[in-house]
Structures are given as C-alpha cells and as structure tokens.
PDB file of N, CA and C in Angstrom:
ATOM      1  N   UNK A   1       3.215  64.924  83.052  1.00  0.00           N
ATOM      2  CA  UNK A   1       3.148  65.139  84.468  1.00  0.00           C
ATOM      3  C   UNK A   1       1.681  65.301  84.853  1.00  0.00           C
ATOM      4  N   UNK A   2       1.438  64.643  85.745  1.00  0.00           N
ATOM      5  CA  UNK A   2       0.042  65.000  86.449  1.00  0.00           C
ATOM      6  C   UNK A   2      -0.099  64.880  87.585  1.00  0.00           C
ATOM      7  N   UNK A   3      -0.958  65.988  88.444  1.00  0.00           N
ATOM      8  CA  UNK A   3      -0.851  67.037  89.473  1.00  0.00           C
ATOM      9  C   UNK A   3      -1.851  65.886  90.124  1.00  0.00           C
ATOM     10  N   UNK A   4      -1.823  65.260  91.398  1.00  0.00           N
ATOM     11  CA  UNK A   4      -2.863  64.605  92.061  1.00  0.00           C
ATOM     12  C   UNK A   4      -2.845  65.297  93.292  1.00  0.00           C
ATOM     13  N   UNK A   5      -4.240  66.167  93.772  1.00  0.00           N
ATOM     14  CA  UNK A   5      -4.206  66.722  94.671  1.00  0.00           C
ATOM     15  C   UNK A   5      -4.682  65.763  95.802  1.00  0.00           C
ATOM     16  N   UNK A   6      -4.407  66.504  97.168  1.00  0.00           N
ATOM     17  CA  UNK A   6      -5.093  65.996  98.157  1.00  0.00           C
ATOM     18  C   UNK A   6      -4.281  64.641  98.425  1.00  0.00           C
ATOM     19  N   UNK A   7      -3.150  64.444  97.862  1.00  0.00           N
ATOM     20  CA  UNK A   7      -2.288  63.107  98.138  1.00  0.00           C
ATOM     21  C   UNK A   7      -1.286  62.917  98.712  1.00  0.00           C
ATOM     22  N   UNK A   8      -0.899  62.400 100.139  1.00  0.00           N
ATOM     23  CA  UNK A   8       0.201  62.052 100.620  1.00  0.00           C
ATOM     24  C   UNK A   8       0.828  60.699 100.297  1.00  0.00           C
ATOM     25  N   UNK A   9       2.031  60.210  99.750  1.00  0.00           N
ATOM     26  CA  UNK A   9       3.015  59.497  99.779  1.00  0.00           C
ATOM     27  C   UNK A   9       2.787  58.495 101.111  1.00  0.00           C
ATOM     28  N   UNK A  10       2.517  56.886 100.600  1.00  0.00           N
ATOM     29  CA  UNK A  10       2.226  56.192 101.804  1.00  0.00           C
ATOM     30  C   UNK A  10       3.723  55.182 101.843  1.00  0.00           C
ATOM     31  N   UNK A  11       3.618  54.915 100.532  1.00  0.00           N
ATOM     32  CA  UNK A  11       5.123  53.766 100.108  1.00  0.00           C
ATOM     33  C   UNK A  11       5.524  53.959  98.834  1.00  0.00           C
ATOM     34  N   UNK A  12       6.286  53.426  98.605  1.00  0.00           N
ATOM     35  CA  UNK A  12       7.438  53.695  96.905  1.00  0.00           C
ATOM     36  C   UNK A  12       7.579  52.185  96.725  1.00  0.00           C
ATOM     37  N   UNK A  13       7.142  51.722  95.961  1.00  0.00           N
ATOM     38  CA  UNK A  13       7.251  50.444  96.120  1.00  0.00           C
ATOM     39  C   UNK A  13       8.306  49.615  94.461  1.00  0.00           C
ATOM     40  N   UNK A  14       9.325  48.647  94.488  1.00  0.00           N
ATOM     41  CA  UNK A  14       9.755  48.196  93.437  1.00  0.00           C
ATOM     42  C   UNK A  14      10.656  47.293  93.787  1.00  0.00           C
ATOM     43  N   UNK A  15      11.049  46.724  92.912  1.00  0.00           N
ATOM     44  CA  UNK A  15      12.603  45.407  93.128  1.00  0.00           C
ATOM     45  C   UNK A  15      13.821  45.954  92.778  1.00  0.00           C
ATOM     46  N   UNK A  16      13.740  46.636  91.979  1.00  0.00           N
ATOM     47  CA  UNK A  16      15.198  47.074  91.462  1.00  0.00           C
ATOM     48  C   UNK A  16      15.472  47.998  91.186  1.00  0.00           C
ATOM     49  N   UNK A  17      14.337  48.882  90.962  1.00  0.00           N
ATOM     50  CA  UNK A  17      14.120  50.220  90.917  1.00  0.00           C
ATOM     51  C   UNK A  17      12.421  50.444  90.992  1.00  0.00           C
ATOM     52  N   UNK A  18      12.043  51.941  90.967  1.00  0.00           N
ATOM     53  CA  UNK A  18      10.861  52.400  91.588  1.00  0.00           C
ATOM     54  C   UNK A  18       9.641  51.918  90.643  1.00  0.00           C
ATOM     55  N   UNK A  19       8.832  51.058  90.955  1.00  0.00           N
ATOM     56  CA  UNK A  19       7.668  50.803  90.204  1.00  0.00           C
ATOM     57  C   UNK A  19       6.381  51.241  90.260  1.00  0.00           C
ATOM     58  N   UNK A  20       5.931  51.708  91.571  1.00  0.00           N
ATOM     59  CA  UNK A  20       4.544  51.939  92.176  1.00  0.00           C
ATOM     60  C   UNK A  20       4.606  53.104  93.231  1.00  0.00           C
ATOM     61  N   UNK A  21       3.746  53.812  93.365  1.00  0.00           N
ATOM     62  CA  UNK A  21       4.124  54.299  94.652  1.00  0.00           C
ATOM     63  C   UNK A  21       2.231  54.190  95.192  1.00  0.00           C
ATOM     64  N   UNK A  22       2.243  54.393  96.398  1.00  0.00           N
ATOM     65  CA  UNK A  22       0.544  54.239  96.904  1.00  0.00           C
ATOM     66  C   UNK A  22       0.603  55.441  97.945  1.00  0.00           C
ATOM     67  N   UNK A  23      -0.182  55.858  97.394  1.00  0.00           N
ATOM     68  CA  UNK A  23      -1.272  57.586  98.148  1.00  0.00           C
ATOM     69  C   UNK A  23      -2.252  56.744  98.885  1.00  0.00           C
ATOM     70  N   UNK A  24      -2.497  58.442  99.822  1.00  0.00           N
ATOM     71  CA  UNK A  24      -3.148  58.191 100.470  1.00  0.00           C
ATOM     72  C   UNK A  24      -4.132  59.676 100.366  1.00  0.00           C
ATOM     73  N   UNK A  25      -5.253  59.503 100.029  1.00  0.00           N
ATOM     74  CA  UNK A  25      -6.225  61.011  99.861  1.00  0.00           C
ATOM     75  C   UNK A  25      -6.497  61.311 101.501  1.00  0.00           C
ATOM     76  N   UNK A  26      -6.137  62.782 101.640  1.00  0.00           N
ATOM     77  CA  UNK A  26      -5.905  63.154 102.910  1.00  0.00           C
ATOM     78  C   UNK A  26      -7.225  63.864 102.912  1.00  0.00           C
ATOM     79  N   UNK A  27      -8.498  63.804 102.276  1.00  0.00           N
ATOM     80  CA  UNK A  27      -9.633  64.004 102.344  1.00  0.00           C
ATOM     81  C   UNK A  27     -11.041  62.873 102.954  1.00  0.00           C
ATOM     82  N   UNK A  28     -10.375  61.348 101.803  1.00  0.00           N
ATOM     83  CA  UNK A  28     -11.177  60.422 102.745  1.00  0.00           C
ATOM     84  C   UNK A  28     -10.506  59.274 103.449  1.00  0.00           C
ATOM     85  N   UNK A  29      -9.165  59.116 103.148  1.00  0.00           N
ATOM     86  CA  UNK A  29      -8.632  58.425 103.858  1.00  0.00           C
ATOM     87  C   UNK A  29      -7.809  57.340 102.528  1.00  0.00           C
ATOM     88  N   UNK A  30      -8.825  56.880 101.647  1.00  0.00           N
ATOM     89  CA  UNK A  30      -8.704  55.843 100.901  1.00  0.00           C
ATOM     90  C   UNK A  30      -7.086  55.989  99.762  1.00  0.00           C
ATOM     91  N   UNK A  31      -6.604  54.838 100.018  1.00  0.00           N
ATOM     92  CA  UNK A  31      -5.325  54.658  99.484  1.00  0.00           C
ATOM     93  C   UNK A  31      -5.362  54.013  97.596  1.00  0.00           C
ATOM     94  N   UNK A  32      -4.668  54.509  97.125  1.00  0.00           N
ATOM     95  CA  UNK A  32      -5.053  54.083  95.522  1.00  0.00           C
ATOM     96  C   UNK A  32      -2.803  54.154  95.442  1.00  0.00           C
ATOM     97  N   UNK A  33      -2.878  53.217  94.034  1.00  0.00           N
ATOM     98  CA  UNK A  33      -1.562  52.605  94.023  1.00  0.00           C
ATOM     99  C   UNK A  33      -1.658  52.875  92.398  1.00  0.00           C
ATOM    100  N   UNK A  34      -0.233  53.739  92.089  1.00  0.00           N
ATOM    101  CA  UNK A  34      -0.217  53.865  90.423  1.00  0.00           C
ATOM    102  C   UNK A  34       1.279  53.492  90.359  1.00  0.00           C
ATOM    103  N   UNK A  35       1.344  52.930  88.634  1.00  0.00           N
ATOM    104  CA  UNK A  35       2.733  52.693  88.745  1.00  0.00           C
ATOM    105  C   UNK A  35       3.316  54.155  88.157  1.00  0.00           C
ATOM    106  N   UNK A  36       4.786  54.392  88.283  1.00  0.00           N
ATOM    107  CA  UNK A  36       5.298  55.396  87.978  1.00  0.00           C
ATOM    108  C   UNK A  36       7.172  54.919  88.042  1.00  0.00           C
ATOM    109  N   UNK A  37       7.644  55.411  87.011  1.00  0.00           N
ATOM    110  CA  UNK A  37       9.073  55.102  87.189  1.00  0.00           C
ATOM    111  C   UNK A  37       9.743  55.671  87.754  1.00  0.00           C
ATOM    112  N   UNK A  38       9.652  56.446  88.353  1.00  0.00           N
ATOM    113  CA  UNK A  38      10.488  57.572  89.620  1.00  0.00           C
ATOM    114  C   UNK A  38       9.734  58.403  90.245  1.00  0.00           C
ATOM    115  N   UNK A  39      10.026  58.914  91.452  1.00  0.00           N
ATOM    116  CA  UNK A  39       9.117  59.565  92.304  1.00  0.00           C
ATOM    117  C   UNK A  39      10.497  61.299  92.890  1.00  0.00           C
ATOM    118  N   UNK A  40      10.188  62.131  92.524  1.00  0.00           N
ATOM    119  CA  UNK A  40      10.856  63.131  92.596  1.00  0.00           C
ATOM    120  C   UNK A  40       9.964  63.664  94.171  1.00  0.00           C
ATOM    121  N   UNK A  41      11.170  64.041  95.065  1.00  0.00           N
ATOM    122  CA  UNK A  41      10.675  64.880  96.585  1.00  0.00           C
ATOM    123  C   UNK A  41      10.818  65.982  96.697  1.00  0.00           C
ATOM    124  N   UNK A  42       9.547  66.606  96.753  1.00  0.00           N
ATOM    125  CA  UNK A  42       9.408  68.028  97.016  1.00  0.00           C
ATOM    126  C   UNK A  42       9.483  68.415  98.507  1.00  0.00           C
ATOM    127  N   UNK A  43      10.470  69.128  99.237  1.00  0.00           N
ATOM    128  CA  UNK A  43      10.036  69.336 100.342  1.00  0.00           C
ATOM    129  C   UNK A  43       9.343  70.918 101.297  1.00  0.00           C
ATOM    130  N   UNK A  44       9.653  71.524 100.454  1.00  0.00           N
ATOM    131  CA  UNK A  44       8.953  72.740 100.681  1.00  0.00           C
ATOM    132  C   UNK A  44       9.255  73.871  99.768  1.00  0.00           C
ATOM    133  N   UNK A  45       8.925  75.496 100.248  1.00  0.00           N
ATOM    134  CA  UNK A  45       9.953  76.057  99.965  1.00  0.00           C
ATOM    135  C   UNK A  45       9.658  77.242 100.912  1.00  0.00           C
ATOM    136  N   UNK A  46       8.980  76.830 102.385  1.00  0.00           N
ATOM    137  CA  UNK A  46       9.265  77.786 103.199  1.00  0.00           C
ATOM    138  C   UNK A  46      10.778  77.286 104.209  1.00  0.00           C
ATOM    139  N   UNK A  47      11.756  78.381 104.551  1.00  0.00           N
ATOM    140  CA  UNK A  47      12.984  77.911 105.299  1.00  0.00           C
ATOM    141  C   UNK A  47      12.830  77.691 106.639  1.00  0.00           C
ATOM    142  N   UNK A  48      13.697  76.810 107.502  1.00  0.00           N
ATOM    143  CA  UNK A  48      13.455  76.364 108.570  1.00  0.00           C
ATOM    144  C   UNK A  48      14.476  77.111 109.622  1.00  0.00           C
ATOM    145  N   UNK A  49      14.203  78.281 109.887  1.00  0.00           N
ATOM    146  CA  UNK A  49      15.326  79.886 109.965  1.00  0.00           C
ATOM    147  C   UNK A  49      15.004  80.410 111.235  1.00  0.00           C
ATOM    148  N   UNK A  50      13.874  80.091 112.093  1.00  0.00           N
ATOM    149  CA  UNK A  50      13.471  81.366 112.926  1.00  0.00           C
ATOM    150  C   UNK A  50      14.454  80.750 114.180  1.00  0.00           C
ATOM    151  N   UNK A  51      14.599  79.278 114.430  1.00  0.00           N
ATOM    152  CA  UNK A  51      15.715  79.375 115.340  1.00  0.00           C
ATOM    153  C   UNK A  51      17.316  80.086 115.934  1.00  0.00           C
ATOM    154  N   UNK A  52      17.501  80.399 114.397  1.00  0.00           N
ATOM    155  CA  UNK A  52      18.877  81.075 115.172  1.00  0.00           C
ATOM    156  C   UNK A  52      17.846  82.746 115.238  1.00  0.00           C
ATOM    157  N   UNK A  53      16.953  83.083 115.733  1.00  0.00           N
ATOM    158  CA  UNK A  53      16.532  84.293 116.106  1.00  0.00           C
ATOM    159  C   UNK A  53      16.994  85.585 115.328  1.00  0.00           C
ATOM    160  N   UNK A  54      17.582  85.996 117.087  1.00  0.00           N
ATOM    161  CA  UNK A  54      18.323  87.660 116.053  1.00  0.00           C
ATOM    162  C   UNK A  54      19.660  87.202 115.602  1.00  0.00           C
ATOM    163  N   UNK A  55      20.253  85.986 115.400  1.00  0.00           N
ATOM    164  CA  UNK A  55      21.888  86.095 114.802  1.00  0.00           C
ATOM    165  C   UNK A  55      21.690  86.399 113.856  1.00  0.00           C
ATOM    166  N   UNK A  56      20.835  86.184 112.722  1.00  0.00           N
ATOM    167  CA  UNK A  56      21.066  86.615 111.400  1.00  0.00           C
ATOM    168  C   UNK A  56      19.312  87.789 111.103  1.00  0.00           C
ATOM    169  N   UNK A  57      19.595  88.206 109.589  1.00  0.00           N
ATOM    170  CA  UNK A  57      18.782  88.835 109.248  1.00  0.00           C
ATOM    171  C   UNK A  57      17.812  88.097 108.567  1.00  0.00           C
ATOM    172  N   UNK A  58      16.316  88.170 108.460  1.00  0.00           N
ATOM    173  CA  UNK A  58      15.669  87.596 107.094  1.00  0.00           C
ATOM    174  C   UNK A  58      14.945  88.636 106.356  1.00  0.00           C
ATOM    175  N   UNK A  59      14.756  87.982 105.056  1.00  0.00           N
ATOM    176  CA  UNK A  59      13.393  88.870 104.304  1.00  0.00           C
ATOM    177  C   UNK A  59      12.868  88.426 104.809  1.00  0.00           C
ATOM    178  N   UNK A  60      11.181  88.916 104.349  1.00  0.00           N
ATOM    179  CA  UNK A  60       9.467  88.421 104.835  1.00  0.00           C
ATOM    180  C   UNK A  60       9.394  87.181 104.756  1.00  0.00           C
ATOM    181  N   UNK A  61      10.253  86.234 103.646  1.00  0.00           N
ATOM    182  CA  UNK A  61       9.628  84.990 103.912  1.00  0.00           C
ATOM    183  C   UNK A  61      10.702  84.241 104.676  1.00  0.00           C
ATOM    184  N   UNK A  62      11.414  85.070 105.658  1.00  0.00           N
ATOM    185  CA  UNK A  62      12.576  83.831 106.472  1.00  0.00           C
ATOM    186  C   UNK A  62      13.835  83.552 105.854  1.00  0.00           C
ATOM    187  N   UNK A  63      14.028  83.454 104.807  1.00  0.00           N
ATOM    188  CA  UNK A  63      15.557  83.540 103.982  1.00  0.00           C
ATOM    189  C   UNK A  63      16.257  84.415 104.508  1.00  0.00           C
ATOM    190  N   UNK A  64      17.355  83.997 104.594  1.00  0.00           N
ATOM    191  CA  UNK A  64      18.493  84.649 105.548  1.00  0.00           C
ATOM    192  C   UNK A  64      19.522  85.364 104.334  1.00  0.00           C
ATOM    193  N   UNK A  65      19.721  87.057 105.107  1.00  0.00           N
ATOM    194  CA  UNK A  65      20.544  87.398 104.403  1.00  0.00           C
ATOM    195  C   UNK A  65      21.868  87.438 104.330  1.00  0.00           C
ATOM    196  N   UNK A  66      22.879  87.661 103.458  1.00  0.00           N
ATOM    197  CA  UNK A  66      23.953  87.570 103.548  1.00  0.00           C
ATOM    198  C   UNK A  66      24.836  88.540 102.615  1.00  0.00           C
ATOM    199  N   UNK A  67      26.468  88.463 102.930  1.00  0.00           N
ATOM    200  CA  UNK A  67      26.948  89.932 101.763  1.00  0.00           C
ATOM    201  C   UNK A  67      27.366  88.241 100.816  1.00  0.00           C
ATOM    202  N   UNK A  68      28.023  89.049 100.059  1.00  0.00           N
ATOM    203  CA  UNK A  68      28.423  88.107  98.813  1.00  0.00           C
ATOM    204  C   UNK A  68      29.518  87.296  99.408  1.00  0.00           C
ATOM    205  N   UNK A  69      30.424  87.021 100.602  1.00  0.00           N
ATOM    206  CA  UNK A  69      31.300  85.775 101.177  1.00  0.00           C
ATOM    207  C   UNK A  69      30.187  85.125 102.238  1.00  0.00           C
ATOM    208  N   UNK A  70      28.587  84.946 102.182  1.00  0.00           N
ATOM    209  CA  UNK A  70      27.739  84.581 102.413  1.00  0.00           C
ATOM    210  C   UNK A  70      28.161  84.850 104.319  1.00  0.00           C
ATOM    211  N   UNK A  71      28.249  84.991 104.477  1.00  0.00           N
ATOM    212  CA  UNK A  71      28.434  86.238 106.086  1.00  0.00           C
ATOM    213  C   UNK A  71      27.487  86.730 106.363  1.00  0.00           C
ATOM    214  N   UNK A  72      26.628  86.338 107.788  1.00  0.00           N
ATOM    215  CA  UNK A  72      25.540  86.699 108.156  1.00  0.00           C
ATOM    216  C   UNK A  72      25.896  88.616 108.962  1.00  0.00           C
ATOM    217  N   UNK A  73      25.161  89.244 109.618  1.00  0.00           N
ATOM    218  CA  UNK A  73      25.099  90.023 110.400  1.00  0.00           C
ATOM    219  C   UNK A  73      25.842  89.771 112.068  1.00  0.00           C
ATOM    220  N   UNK A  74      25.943  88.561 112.170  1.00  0.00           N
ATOM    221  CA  UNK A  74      26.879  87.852 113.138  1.00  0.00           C
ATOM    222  C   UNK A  74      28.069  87.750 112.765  1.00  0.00           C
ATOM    223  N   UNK A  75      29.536  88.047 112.883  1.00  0.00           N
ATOM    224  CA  UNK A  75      30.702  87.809 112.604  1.00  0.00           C
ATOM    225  C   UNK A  75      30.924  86.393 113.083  1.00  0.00           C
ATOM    226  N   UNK A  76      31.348  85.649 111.894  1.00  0.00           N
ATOM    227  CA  UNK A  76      31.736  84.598 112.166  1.00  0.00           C
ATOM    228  C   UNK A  76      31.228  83.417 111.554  1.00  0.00           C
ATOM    229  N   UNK A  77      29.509  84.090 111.322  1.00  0.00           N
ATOM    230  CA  UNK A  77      28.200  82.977 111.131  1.00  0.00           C
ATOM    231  C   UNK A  77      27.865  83.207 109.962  1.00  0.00           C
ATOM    232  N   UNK A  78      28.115  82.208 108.946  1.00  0.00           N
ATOM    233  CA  UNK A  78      28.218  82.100 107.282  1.00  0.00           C
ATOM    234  C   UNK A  78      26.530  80.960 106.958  1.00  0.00           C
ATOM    235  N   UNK A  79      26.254  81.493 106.264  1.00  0.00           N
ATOM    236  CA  UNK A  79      25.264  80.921 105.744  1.00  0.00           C
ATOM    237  C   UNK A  79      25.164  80.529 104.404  1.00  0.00           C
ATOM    238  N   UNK A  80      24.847  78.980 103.860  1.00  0.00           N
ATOM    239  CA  UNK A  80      25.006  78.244 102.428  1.00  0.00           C
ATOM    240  C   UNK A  80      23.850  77.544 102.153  1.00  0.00           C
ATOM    241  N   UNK A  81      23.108  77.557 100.906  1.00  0.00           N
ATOM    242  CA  UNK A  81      22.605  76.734 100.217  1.00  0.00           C
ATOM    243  C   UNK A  81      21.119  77.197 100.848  1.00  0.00           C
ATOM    244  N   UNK A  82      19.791  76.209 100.612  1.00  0.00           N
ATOM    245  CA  UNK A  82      18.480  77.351  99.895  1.00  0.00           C
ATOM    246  C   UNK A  82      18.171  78.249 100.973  1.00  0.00           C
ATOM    247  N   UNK A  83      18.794  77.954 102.642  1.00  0.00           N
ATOM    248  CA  UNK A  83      17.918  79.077 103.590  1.00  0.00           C
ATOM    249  C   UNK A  83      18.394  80.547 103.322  1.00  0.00           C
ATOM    250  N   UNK A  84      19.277  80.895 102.603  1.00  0.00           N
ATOM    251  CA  UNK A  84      19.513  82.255 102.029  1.00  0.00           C
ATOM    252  C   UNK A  84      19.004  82.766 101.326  1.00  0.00           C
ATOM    253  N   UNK A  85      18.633  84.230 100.947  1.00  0.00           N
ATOM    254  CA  UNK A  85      18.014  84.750  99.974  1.00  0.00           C
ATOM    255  C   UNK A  85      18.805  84.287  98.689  1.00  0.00           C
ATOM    256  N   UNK A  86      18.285  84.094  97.594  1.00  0.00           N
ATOM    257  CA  UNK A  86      18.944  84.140  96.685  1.00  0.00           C
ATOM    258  C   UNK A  86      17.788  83.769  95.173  1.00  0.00           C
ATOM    259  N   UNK A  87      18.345  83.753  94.092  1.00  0.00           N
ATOM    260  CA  UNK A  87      17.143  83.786  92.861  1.00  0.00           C
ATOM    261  C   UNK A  87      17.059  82.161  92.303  1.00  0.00           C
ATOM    262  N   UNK A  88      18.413  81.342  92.845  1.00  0.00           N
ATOM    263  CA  UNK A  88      18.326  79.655  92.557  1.00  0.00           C
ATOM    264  C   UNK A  88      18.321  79.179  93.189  1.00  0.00           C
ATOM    265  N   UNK A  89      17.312  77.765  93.347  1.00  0.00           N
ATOM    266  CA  UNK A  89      17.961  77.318  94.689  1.00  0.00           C
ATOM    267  C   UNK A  89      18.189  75.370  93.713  1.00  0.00           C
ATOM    268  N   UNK A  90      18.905  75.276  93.564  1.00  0.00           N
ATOM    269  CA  UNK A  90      19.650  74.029  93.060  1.00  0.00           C
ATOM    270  C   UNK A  90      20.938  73.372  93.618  1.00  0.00           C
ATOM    271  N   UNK A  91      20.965  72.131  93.558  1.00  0.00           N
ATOM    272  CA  UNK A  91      21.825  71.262  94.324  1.00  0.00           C
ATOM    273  C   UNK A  91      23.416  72.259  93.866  1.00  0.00           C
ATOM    274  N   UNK A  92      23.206  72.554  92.800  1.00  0.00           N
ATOM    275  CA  UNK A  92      24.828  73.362  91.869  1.00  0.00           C
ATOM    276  C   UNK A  92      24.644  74.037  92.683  1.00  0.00           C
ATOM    277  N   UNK A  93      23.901  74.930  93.010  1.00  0.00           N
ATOM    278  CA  UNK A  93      24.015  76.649  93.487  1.00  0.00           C
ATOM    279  C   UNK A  93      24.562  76.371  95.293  1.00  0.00           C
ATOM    280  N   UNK A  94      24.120  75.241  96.099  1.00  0.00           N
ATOM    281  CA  UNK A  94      24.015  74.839  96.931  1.00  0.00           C
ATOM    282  C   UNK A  94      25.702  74.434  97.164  1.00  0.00           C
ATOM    283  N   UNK A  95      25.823  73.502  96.698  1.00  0.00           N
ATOM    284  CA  UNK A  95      27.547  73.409  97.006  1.00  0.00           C
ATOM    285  C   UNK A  95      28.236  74.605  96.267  1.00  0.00           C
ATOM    286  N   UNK A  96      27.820  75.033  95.679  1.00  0.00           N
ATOM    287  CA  UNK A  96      28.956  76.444  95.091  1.00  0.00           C
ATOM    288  C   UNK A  96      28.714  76.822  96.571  1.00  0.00           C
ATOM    289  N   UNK A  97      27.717  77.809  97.142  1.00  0.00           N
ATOM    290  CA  UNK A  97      27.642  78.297  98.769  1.00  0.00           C
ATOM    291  C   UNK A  97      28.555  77.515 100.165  1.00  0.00           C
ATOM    292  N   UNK A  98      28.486  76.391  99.584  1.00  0.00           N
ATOM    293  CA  UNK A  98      28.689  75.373 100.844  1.00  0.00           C
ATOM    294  C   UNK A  98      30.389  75.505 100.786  1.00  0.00           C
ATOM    295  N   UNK A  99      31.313  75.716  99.667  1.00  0.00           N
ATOM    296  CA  UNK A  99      32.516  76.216  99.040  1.00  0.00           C
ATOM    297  C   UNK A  99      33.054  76.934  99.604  1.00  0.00           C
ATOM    298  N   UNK A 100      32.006  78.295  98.806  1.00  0.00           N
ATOM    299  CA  UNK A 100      32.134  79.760  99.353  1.00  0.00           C
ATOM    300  C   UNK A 100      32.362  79.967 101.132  1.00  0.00           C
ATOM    301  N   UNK A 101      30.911  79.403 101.779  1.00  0.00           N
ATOM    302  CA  UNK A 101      31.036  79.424 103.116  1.00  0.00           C
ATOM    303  C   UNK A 101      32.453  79.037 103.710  1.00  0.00           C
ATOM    304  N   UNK A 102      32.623  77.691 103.358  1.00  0.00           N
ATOM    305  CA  UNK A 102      33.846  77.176 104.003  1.00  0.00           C
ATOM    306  C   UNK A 102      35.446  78.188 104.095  1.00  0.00           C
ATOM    307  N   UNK A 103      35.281  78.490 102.726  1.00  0.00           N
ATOM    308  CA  UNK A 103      36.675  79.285 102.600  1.00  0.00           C
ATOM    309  C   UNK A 103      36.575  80.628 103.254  1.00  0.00           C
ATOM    310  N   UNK A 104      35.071  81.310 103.268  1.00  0.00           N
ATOM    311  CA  UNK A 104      35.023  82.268 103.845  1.00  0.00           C
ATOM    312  C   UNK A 104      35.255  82.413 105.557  1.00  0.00           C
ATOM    313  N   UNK A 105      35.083  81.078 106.227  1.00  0.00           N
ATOM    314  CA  UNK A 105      35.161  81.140 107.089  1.00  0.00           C
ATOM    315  C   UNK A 105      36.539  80.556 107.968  1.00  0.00           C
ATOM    316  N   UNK A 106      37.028  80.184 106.646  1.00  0.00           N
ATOM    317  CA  UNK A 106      38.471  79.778 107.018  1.00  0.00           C
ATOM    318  C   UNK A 106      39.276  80.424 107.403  1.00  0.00           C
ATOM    319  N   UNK A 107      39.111  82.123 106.140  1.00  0.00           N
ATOM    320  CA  UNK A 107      39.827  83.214 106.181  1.00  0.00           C
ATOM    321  C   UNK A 107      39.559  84.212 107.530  1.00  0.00           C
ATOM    322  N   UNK A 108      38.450  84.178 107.987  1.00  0.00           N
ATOM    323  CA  UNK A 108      37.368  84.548 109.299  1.00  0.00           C
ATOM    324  C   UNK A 108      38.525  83.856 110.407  1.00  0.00           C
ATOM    325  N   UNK A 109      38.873  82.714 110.666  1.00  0.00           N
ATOM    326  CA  UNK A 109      39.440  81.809 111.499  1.00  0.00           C
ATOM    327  C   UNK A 109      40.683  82.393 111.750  1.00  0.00           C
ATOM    328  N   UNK A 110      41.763  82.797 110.346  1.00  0.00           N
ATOM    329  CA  UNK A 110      42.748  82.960 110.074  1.00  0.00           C
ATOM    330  C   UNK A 110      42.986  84.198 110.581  1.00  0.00           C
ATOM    331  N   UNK A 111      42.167  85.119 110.233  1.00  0.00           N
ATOM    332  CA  UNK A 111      42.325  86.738 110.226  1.00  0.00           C
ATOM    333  C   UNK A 111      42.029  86.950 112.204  1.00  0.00           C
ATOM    334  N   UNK A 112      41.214  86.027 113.193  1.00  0.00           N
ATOM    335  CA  UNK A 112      40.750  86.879 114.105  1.00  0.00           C
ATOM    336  C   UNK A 112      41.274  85.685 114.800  1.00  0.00           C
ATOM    337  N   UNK A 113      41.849  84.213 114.655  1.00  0.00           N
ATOM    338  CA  UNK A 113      42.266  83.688 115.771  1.00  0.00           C
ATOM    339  C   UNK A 113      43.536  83.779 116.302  1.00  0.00           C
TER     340      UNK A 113
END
C-alpha cells in the first residue's frame, strides 16, 4: 500500500475491470496516471448528523446515540449503521442495525398505532 498525499481521484480508468486510475495533486494542479488493480473509497469518517438537530442525541464528534433497539431520544426515530455511536463501523455491523432498526420499529408501530 502506498499513501499518495495531496491527491484527488480524477478517473478510474479500464475495459473489464480497473486498470489505471489518474490524480490530480491538489497542490499544483498537475495530473499523473498509475496503474492499480482496484481502487477502494474512502469517504470520511466525520457523520452527516447535525440536520435532524435536537431529535436525537450526539457525542462530540456527531454520532448519534442510541439504547440497544437503536431508538433515538425521539420515540419512534431509530437510528442504523455508521452515523451511530458505536466501536465498528462495517458493511456486517451496518445491516445487522438496519435489521435491528426495522424490527424495532415495527414493534414501535404495533405497540402505539
């Protein structure tokens, strides 16, 4: 693995699968093209949370809390997968939540409609 700083993603380039991808150095501008057989996407790991305001709770960094049937501080409003606090954040851990949520909120539906 090697770390190329200062590089944004311009194209992914291949025929049948991924052969090349071409940067772009966000220092001088100039674009350079390496080959590589797959290109893995990082997209952050701050959460995109402050919109629902006061419905839910966060820690310091915005992760939303929840009890263990992932149930915000809002009755009703279930929260799944990485914007929650939690110690994994993986595609597994993500639909296990997305599960959890659903049924939790089924029973939510059941119990108060």
């Amino acid at each position: 693995m090697e770390f190329l700083w200062n590089k944004v993603p311009v194209e992914i380039s291949g025929k049948d699968q991924v052969e090349s991808i071409t940067l772009r150095d966000t220092k001088t501008g100039q674009t350079s093209t390496i080959k590589v057989d797959g290109v893995f996407v990082y997209v952050g790991s701050r959460p995109n949370t402050r919109f629902l305001g006061n419905l839910v709770e966060t820690d310091q960094a915005g992760f939303i809390l929840t009890d263990e049937n992932l149930l915000t501080k809002t009755a009703g409003l279930y929260v799944a997968g990485d914007a929650r606090r939690k110690s994994l954040r993986q595609i597994a851990t993500a639909v296990g939540d997305g599960a959890l949520a659903a049924v939790s909120l089924e029973r939510y539906i059941l119990e108060t409609g």
